[in-house]
C-alpha atoms as a PDB file:
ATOM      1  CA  UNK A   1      94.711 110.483  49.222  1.00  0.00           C
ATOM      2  CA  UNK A   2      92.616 107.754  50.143  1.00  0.00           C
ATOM      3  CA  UNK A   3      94.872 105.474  51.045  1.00  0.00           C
ATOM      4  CA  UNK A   4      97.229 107.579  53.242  1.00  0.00           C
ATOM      5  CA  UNK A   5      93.746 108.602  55.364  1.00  0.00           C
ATOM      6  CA  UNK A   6      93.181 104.937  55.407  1.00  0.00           C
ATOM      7  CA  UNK A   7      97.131 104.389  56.898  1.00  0.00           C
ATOM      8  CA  UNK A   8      96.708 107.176  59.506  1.00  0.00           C
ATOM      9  CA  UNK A   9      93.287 105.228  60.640  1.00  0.00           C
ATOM     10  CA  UNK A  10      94.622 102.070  60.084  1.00  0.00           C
ATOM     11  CA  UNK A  11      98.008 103.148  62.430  1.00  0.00           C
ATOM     12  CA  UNK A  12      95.953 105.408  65.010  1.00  0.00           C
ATOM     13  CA  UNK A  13      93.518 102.196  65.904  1.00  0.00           C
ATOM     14  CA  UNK A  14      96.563 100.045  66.301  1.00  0.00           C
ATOM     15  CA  UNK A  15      98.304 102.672  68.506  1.00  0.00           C
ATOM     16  CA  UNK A  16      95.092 102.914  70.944  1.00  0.00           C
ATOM     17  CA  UNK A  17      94.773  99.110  71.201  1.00  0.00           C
ATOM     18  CA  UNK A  18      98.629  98.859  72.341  1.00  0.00           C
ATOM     19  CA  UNK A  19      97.954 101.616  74.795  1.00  0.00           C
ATOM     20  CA  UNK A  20      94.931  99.795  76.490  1.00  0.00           C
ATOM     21  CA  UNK A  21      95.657  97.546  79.551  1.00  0.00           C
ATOM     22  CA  UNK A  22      95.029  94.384  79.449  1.00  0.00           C
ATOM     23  CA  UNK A  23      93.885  92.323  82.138  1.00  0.00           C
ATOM     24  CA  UNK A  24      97.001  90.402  82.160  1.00  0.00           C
ATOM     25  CA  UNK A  25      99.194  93.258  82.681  1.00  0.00           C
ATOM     26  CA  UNK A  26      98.688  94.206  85.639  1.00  0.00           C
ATOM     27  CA  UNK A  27     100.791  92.902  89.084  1.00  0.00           C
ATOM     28  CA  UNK A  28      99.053  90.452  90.534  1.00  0.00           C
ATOM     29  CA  UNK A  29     100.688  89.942  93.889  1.00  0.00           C
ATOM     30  CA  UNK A  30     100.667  93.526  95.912  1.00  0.00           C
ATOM     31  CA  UNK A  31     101.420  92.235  99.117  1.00  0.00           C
ATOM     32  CA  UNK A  32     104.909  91.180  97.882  1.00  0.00           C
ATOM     33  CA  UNK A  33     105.563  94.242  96.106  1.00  0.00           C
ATOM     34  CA  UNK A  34     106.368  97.968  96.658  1.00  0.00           C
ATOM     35  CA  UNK A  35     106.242 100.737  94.891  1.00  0.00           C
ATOM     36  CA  UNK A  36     109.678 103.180  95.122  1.00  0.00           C
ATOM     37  CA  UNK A  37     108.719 106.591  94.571  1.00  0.00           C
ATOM     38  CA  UNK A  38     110.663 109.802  93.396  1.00  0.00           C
ATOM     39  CA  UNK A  39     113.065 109.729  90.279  1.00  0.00           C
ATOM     40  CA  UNK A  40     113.595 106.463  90.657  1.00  0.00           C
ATOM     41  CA  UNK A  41     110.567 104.323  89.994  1.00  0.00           C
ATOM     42  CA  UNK A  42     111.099 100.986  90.108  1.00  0.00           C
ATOM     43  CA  UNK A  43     109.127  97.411  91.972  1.00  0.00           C
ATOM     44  CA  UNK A  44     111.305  96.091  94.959  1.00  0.00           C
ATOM     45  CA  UNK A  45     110.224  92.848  96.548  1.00  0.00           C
ATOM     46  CA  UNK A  46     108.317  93.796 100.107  1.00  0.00           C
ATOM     47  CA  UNK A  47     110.028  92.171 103.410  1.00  0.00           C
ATOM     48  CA  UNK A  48     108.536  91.795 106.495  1.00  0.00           C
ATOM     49  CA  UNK A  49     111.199  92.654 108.352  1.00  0.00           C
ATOM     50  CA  UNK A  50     109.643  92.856 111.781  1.00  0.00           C
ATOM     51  CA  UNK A  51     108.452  89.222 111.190  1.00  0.00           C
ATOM     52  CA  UNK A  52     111.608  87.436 109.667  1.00  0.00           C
ATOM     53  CA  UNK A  53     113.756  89.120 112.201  1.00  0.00           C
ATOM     54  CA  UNK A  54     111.657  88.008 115.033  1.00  0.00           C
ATOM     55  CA  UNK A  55     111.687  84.759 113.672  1.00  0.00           C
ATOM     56  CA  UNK A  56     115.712  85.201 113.017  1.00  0.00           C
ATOM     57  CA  UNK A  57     116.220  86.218 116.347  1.00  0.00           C
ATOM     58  CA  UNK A  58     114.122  83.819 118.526  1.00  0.00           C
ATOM     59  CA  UNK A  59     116.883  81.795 119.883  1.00  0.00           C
ATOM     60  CA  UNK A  60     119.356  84.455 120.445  1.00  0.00           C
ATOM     61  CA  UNK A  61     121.285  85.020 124.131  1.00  0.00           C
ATOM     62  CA  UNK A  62     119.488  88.919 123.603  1.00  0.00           C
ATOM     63  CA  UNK A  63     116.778  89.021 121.456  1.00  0.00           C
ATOM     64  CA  UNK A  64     115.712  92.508 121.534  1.00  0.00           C
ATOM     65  CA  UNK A  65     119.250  93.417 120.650  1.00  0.00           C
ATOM     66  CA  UNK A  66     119.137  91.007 117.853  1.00  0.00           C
ATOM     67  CA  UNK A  67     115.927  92.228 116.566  1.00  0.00           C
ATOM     68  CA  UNK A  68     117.097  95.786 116.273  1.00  0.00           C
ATOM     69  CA  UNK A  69     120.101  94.816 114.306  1.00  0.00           C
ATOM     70  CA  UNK A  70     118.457  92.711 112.074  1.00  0.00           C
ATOM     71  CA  UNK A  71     115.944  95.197 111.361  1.00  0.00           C
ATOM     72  CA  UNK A  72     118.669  97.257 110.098  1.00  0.00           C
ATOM     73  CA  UNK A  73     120.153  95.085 108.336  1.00  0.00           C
ATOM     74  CA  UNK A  74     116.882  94.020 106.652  1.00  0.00           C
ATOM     75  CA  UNK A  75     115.873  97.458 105.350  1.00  0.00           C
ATOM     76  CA  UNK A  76     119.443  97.939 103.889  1.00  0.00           C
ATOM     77  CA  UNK A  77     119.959  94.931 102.398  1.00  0.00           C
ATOM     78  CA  UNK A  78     116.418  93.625 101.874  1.00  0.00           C
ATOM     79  CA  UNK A  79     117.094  90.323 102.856  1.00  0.00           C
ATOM     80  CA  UNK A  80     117.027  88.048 105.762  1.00  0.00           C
ATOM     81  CA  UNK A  81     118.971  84.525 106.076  1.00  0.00           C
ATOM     82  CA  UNK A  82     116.703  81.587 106.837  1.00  0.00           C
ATOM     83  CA  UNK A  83     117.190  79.700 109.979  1.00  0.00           C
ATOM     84  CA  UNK A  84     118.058  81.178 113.570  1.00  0.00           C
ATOM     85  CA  UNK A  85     122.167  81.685 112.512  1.00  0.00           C
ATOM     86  CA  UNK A  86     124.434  81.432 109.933  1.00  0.00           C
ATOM     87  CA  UNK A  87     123.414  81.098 106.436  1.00  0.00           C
ATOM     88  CA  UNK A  88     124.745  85.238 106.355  1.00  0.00           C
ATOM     89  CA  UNK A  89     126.126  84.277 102.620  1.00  0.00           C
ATOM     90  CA  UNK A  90     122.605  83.492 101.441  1.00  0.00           C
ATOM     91  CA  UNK A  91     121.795  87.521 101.624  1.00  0.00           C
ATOM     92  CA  UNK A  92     125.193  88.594 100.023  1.00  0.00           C
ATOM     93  CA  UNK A  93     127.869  90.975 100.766  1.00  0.00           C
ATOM     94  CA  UNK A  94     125.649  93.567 101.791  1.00  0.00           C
ATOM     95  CA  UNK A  95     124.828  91.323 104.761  1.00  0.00           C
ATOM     96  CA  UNK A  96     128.261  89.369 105.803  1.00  0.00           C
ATOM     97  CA  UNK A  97     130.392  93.061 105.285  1.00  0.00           C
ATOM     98  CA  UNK A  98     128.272  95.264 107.307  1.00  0.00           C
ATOM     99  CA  UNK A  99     129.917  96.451 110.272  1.00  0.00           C
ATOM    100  CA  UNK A 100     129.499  98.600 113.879  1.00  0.00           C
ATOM    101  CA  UNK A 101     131.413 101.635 115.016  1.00  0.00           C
ATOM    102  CA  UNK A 102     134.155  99.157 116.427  1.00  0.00           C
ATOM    103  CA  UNK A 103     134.223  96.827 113.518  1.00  0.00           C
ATOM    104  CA  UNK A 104     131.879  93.971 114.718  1.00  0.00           C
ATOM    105  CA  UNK A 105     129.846  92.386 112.159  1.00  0.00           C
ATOM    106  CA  UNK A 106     125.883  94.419 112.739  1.00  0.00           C
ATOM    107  CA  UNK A 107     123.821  91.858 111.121  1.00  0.00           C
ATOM    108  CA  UNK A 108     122.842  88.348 113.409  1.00  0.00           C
END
């Protein structure tokens, strides 16, 4: 009898030191993360779309035009190429196959 009260202790401190945070388990780096909420809980990296698209776009012929397409295309893919054009493989397919109402490519 003793022994089995001495296995429930023995398992129910165990269990409560497995359940206590430690300091190295939490996210460090909040700025770069996001939280998705709903059914569906999972950590997706946080863009700055307004700022790499800007940056994307500087050098276009229309820039405001640019902008709003690569905003799109930012918070549907979650990605921005690097540079001021090309490099659209770098983001994937999501990027290079997205398309307008008359077939152009959308993203700059």
């Amino acid at each position: 009898m003793s022994s089995r009260l001495l296995l429930v202790v023995a398992v129910l401190l165990f269990g409560c030191m497995a359940v206590v945070p430690s300091e190295h388990s939490t996210i460090e780096d909040h700025e770069t993360q996001a939280v998705v909420k709903g059914a569906n809980r999972r950590l997706l990296p946080f863009l700055n779309c307004e700022g790499l698209c800007n940056q994307r776009c500087s050098k276009h012929s229309r820039p405001n035009v640019c902008t709003r397409a690569c905003g799109t295309c930012c918070m549907r893919c979650k990605c921005v190429p690097p540079g001021t054009a090309g490099n659209r493989e770098a983001c994937g397919t999501c990027y290079t196959d997205m398309t307008t109402h008359h077939n152009h490519l959308k993203c700059p």
